[in-house]
Structure formats: C-alpha cells, structure tokens
Protein backbone atom coordinates (compact mmCIF):
# COMPACT_ATOMS: atom_id res chain seq x y z
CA UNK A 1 4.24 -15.65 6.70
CA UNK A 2 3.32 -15.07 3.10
CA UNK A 3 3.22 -11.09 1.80
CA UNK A 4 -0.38 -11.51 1.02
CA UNK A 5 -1.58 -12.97 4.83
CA UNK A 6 0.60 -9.81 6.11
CA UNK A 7 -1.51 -7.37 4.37
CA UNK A 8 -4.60 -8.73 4.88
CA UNK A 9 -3.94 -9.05 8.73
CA UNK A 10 -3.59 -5.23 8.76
CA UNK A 11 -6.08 -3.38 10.50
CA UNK A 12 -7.28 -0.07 8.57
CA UNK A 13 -9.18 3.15 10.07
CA UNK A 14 -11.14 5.55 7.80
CA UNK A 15 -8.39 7.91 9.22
CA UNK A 16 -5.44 6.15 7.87
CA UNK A 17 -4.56 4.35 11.38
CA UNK A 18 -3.06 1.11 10.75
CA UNK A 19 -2.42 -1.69 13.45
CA UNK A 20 -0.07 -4.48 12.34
CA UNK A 21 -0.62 -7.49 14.84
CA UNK A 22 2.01 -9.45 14.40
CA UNK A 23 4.06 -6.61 15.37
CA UNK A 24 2.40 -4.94 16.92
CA UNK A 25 3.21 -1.77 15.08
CA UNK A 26 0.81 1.11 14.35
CA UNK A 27 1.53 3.62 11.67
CA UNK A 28 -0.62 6.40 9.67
CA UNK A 29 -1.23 6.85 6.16
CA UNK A 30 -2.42 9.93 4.46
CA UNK A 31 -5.53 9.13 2.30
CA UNK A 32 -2.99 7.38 -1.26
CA UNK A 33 -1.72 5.20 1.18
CA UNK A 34 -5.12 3.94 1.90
CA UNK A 35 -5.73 3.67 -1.08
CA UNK A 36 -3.05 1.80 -2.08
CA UNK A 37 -3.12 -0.45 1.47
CA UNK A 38 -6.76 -1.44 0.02
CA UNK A 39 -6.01 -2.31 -3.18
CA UNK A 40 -3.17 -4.80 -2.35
CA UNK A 41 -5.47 -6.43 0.71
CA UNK A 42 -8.04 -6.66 -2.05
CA UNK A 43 -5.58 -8.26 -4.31
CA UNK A 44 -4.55 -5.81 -6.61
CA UNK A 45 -2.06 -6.81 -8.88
CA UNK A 46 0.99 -4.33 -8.42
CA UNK A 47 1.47 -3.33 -11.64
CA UNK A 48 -1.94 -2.23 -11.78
CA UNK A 49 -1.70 -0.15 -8.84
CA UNK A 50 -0.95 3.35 -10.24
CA UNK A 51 -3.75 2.76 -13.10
CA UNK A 52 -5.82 2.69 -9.88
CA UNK A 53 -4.94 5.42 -7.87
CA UNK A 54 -4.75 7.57 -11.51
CA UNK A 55 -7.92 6.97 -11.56
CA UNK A 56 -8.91 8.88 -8.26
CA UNK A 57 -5.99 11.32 -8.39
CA UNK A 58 -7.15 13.50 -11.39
CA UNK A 59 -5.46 15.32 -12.92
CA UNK A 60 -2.02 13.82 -11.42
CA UNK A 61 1.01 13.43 -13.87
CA UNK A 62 1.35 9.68 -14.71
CA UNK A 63 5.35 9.92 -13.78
CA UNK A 64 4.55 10.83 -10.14
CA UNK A 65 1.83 8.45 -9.47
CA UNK A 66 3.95 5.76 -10.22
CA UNK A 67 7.19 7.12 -8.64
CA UNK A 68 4.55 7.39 -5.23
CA UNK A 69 3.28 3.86 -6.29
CA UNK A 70 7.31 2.78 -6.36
CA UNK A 71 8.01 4.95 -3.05
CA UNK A 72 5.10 3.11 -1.24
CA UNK A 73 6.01 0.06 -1.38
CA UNK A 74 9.50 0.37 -1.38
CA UNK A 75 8.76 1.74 2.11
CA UNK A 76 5.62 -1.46 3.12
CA UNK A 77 9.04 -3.85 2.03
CA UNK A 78 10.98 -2.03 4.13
CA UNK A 79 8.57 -2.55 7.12
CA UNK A 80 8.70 -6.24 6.08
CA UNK A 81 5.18 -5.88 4.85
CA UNK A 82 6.14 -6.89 1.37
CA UNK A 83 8.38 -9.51 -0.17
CA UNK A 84 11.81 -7.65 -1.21
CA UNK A 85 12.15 -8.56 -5.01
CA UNK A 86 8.79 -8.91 -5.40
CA UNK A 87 7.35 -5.39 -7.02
C-alpha cells in the first residue's frame, strides 16, 4: 500500500485520537501531531512541513520545529506509516 493511501486511511479526532484500519492500531497525538497528520493527508510536501507548523507555533525556534518535524516522522516510518528513505 502506497505511503500516501496509508495516511489518508487514518482516522483523526479533534482530540488527537487516531484509528489506523489496516491495523487496527489507535494512537494519540498532542495537538503538532495533528497538525502535522493533516498536512501530509492533505498532501503537504515534507519539506514544507515545518514552514507550516512555524507558522502556528509562534514564536518557536526554527531548529526545534524542524528537529520535531524530523522526530515525527521518523516515528509515523517507524509505525510503517511512512516510506523509510523517503523524508
């Protein structure tokens, strides 16, 4: 299953609940995670996804957006959410 039909398959709460069905896995998010969950099942280019969250995290050091950005999906691969390689 392509990386892109995986996200977009996820269920999201306002709360941060998310259901994987093809798992069947549920996991929380805190409220970047969202965020970031969003913009890749909207299609959000990766390397545009700190830009993004910058923009909603003011006053945020560019370093550690990106090093959460990084973390983030380092942890979706992990979960086999994401392609490994592919960041």
């Amino acid at each position: 299953m392509s990386e892109a039909k995986s996200l977009s398959e996820l269920a999201l709460s306002e709360s941060g609940f998310v259901f994987d069905p093809r798992s069947g896995a549920t996991f929380s998010v805190n409220p970047t995670g969202l965020v970031l969950l969003r913009a890749l099942q909207a299609g959000t280019p990766r390397e545009a996804l700190a830009a993004a969250l910058r923009g909603r995290c003011l006053g945020a050091e560019a370093a550690d957006v990106e090093r959460d950005v990084e973390d983030f999906l380092r942890l979706l691969t992990h979960e086999g959410l994401l392609e490994e390689g592919a960041r």
